[in-house]
C-alpha atoms as a PDB file:
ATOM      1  CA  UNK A   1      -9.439 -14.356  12.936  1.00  0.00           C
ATOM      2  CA  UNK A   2      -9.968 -14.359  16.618  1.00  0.00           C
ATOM      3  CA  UNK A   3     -12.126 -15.668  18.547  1.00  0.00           C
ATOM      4  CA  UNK A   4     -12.495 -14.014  22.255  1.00  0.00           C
ATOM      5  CA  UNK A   5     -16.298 -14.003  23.007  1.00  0.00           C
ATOM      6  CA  UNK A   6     -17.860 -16.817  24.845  1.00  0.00           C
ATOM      7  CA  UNK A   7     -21.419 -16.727  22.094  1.00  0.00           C
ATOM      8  CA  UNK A   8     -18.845 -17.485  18.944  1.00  0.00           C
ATOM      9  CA  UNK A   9     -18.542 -14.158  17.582  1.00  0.00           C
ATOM     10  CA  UNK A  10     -15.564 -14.257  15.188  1.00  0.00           C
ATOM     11  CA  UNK A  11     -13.107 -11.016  14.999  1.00  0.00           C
ATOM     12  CA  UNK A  12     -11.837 -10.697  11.737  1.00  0.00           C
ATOM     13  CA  UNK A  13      -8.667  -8.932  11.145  1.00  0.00           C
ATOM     14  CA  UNK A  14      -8.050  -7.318   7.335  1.00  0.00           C
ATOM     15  CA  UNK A  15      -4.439  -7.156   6.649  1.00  0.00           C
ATOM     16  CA  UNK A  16      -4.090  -4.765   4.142  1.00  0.00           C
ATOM     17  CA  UNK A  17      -4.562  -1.279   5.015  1.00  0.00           C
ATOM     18  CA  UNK A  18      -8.355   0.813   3.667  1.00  0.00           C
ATOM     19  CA  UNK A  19      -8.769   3.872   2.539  1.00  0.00           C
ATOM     20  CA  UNK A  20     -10.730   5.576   5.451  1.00  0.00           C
ATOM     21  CA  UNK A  21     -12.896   7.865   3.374  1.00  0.00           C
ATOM     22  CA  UNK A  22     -14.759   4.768   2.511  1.00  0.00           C
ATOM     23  CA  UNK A  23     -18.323   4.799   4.696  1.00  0.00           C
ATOM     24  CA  UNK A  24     -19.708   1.890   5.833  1.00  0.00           C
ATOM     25  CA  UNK A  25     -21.200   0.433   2.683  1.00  0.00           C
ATOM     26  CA  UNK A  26     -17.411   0.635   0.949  1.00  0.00           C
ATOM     27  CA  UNK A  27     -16.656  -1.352   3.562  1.00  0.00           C
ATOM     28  CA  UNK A  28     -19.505  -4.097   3.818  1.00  0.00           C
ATOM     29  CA  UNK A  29     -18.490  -4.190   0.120  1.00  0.00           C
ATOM     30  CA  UNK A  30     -15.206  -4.585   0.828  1.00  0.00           C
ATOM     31  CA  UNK A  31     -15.951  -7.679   3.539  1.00  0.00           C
ATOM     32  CA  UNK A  32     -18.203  -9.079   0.675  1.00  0.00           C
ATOM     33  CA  UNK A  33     -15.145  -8.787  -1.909  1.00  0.00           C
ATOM     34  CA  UNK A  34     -12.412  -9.015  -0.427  1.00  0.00           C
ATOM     35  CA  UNK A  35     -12.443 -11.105   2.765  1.00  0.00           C
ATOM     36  CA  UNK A  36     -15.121 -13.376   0.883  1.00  0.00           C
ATOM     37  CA  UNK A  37     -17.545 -13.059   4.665  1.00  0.00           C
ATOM     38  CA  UNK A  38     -21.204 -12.200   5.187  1.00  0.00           C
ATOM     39  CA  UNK A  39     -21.027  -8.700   6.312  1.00  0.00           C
ATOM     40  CA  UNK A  40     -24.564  -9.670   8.042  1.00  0.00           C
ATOM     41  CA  UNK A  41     -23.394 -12.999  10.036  1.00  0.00           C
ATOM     42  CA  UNK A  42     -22.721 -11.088  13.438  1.00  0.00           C
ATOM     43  CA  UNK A  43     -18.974 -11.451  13.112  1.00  0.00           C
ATOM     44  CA  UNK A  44     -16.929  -8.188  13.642  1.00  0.00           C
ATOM     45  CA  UNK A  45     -14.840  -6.934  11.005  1.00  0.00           C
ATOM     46  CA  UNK A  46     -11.751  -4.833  11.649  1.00  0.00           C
ATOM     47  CA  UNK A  47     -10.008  -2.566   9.329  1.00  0.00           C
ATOM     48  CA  UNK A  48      -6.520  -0.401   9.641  1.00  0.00           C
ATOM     49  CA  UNK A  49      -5.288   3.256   8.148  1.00  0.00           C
ATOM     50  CA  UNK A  50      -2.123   3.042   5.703  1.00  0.00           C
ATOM     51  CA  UNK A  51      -0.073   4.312   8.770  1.00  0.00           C
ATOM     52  CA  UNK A  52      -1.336   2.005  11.606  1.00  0.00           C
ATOM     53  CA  UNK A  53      -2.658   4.592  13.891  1.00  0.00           C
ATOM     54  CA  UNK A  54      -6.577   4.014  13.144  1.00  0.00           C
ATOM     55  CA  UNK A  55      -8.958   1.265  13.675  1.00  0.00           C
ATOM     56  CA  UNK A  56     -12.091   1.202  12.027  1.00  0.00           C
ATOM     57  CA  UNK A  57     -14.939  -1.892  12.819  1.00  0.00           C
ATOM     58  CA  UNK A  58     -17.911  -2.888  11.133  1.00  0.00           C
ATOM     59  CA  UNK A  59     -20.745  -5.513  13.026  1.00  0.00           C
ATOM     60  CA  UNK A  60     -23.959  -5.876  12.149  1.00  0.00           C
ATOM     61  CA  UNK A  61     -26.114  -6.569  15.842  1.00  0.00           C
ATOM     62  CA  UNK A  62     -28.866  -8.160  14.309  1.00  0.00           C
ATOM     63  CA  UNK A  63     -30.807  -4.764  13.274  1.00  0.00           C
ATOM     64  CA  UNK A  64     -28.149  -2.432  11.653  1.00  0.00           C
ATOM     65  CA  UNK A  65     -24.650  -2.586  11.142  1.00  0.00           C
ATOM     66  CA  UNK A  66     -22.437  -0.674  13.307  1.00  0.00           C
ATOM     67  CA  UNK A  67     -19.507   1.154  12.075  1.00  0.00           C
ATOM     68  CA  UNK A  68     -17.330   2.162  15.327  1.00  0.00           C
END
């Protein structure tokens, strides 16, 4: 986890790399499953490809979640 912003919105690093042809819901699952988080608490939630070169982040900003 780390925390940069000044309103206490948590980053939340997954260490194990995801299988990027999961949408967003595989991946709120995944936050719900595996990281044991709300997917819905405003933190953001950041996920890596098997070979490091991709970032994918899910947020939800309080009417949708946000897959960037």
């Amino acid at each position: 986890m780390i925390g940069l912003s000044p309103n206490g919105v948590k980053i939340i690093v997954a260490t194990q790399p995801v299988d990027f042809r999961r949408g967003m819901n595989g991946l709120v699952a995944l936050v719900a499953s595996a990281l044991s988080a709300d997917p819905y608490c405003g933190d953001v939630f950041v996920f890596r490809a098997k070979r490091c070169d991709r970032l994918r982040c899910i947020y939800w900003d309080g009417s949708g979640m946000i897959l960037r």
